[in-house]
PDB file of N, CA and C in Angstrom:
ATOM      1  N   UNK A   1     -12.865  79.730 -10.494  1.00  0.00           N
ATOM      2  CA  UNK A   1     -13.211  78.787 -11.552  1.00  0.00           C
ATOM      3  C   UNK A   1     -13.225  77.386 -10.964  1.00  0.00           C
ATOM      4  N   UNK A   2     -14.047  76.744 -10.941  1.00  0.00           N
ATOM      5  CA  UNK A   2     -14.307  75.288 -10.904  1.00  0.00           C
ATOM      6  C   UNK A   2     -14.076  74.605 -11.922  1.00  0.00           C
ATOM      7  N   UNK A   3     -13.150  73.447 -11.773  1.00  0.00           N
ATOM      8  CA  UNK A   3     -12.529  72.568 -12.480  1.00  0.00           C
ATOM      9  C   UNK A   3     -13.412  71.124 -12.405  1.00  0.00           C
ATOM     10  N   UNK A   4     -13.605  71.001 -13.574  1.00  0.00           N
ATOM     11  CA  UNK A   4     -14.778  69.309 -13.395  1.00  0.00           C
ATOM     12  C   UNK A   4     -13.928  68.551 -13.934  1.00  0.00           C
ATOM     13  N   UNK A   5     -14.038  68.633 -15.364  1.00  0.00           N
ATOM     14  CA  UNK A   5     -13.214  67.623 -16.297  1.00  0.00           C
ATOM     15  C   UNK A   5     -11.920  68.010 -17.380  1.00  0.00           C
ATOM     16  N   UNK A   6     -11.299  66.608 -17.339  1.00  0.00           N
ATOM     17  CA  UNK A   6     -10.300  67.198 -18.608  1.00  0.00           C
ATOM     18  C   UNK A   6     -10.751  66.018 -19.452  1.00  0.00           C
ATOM     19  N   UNK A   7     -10.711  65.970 -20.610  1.00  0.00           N
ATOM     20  CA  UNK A   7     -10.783  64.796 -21.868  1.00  0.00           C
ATOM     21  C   UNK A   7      -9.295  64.907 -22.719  1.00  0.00           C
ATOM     22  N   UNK A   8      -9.204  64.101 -22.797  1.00  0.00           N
ATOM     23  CA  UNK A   8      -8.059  63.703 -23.760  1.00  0.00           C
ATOM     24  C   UNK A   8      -8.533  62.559 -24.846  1.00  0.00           C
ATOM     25  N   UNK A   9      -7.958  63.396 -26.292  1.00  0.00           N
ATOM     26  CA  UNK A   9      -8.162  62.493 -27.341  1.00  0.00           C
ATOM     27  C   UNK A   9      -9.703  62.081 -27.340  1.00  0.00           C
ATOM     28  N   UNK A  10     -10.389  62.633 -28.266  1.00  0.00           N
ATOM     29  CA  UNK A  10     -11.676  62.754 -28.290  1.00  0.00           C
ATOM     30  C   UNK A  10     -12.005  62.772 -29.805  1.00  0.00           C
ATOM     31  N   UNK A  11     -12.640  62.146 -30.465  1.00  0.00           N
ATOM     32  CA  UNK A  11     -12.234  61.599 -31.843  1.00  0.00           C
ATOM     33  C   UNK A  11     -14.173  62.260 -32.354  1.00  0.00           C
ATOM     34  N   UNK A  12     -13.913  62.671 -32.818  1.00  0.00           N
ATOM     35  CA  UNK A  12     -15.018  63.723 -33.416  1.00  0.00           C
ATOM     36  C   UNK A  12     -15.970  64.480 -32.383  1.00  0.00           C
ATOM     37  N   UNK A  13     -15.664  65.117 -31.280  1.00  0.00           N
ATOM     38  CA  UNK A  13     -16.431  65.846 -30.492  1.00  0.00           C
ATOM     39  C   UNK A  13     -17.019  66.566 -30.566  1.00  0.00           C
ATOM     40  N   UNK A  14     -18.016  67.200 -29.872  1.00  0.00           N
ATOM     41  CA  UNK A  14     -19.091  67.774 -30.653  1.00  0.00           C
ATOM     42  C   UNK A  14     -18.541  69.357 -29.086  1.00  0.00           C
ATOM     43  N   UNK A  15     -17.723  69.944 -29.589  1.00  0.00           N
ATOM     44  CA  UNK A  15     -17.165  71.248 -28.215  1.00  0.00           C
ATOM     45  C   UNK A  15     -17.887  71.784 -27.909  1.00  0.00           C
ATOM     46  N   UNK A  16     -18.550  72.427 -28.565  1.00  0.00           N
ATOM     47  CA  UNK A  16     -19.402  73.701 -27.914  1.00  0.00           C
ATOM     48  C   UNK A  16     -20.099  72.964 -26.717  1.00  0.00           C
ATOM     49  N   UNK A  17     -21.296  71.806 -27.175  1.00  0.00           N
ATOM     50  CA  UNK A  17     -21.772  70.961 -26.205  1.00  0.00           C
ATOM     51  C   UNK A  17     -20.622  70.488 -24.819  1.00  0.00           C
ATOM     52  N   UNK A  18     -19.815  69.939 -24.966  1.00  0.00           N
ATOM     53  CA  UNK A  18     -18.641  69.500 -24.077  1.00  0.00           C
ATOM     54  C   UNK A  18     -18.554  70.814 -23.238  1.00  0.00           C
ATOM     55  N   UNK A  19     -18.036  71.902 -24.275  1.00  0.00           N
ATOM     56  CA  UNK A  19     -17.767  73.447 -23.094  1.00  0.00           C
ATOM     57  C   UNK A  19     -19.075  73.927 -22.194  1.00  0.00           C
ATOM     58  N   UNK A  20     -19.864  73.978 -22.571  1.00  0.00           N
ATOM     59  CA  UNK A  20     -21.259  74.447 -22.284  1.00  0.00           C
ATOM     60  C   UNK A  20     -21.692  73.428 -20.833  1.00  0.00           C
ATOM     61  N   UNK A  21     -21.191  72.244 -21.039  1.00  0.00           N
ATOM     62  CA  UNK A  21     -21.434  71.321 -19.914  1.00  0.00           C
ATOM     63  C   UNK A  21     -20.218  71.678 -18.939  1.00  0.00           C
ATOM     64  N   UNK A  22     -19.637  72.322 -18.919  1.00  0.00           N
ATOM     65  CA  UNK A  22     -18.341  72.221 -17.681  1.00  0.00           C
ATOM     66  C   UNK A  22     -16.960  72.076 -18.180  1.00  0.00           C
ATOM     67  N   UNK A  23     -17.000  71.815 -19.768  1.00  0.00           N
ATOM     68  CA  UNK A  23     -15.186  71.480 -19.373  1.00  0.00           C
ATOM     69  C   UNK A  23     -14.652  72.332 -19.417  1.00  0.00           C
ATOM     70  N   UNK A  24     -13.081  72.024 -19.139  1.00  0.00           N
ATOM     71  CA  UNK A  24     -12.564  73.201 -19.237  1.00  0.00           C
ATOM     72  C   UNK A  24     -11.505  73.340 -19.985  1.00  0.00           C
ATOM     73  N   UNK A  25     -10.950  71.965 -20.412  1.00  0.00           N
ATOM     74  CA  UNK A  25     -10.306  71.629 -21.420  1.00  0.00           C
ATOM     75  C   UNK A  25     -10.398  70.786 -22.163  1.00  0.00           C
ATOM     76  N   UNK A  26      -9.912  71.026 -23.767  1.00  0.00           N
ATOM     77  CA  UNK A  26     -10.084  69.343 -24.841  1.00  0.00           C
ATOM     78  C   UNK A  26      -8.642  69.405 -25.338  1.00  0.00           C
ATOM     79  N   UNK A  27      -8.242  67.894 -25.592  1.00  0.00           N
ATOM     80  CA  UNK A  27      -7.242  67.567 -26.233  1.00  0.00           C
ATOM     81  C   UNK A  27      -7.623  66.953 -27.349  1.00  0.00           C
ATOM     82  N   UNK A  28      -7.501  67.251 -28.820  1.00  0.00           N
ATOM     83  CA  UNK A  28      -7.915  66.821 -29.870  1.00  0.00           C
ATOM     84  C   UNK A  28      -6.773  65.449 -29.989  1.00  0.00           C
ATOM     85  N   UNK A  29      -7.381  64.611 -31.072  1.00  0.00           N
ATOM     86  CA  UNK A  29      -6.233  63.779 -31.138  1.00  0.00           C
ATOM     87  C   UNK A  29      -4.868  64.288 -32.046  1.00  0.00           C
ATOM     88  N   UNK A  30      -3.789  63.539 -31.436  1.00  0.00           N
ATOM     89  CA  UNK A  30      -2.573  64.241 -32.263  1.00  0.00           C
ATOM     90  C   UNK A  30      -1.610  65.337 -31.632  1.00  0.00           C
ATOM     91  N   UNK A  31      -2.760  65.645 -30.237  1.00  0.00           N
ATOM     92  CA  UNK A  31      -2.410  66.423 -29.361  1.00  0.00           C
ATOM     93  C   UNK A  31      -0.754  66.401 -28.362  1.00  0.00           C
ATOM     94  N   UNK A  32       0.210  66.690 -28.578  1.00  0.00           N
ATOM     95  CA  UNK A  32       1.582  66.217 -27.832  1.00  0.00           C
ATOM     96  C   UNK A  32       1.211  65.818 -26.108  1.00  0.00           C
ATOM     97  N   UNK A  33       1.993  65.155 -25.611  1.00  0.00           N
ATOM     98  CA  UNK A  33       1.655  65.157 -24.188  1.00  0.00           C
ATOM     99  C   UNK A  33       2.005  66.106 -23.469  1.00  0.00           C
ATOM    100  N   UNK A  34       3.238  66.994 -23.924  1.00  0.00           N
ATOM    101  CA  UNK A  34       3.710  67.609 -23.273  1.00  0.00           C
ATOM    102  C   UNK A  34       2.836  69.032 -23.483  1.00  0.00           C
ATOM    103  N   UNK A  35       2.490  69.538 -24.168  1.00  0.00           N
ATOM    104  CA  UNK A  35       1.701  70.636 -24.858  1.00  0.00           C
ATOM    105  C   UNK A  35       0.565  70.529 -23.524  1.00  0.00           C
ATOM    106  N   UNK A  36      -0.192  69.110 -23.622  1.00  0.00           N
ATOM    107  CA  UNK A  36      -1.573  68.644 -23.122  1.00  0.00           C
ATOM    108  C   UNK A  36      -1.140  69.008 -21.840  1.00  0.00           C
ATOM    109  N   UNK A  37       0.279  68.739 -20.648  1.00  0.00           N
ATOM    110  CA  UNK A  37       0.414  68.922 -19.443  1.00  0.00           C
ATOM    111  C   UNK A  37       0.966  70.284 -19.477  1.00  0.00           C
ATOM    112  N   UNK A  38       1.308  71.141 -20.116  1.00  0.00           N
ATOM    113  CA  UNK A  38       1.550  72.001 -20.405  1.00  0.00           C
ATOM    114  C   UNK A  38       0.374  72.670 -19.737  1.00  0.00           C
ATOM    115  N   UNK A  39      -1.003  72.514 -20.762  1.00  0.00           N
ATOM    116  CA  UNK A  39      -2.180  73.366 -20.323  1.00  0.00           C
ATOM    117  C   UNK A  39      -2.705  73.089 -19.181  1.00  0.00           C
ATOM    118  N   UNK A  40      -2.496  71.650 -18.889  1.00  0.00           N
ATOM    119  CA  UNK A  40      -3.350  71.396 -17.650  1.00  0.00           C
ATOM    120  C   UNK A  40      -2.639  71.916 -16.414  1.00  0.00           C
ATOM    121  N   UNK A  41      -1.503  72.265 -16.459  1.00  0.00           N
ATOM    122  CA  UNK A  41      -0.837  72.775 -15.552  1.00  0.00           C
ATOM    123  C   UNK A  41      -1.215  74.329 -15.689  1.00  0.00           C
ATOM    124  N   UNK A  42      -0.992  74.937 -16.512  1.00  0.00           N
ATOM    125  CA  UNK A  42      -1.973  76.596 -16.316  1.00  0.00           C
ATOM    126  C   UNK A  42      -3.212  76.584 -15.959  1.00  0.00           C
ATOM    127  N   UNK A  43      -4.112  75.164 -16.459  1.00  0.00           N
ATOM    128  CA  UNK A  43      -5.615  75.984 -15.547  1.00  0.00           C
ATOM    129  C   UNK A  43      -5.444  75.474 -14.438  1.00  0.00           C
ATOM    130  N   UNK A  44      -4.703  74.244 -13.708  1.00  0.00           N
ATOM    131  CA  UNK A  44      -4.443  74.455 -12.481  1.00  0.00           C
ATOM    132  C   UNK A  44      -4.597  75.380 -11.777  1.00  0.00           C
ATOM    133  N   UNK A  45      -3.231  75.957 -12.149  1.00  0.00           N
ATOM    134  CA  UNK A  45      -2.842  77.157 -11.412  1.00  0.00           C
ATOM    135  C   UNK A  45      -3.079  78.556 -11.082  1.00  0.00           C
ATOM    136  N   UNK A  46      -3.976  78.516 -12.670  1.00  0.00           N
ATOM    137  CA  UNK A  46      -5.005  79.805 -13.055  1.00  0.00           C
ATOM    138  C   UNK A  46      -6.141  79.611 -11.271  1.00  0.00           C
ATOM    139  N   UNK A  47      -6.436  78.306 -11.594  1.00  0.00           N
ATOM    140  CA  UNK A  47      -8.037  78.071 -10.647  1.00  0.00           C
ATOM    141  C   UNK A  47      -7.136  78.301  -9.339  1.00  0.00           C
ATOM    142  N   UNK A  48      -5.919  77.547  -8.823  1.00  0.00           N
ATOM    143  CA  UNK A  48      -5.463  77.757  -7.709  1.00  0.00           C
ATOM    144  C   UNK A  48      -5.446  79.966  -7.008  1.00  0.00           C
ATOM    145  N   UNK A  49      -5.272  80.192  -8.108  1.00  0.00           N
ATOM    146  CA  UNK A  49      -4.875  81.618  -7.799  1.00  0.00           C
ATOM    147  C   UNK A  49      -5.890  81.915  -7.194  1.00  0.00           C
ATOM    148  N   UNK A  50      -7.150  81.764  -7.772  1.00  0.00           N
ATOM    149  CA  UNK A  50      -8.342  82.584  -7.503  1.00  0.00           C
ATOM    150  C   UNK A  50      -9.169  81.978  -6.071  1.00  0.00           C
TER     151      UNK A  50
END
């Protein structure tokens, strides 16, 4: 898996478009920080594995 972008806090996004282009993660607003490094630390590590 190739990792491009992360977004954080994204105030009416339009996802499907966003996913479809590469991302690989969204943080809606309201989102905890810790939750947010939480995930970004699994697809890290997900992509590192492979």
């Amino acid at each position: 898996m190739k990792i491009s972008n992360t977004i954080i806090s994204l105030i009416n996004p339009d996802y499907l478009f966003l996913y479809n282009a590469g991302i690989v993660v969204l943080f809606g607003p309201g989102t905890s920080v810790a939750a947010a490094g939480k995930k970004i630390l699994e697809v890290l590590l997900a992509a590192h594995e492979e």
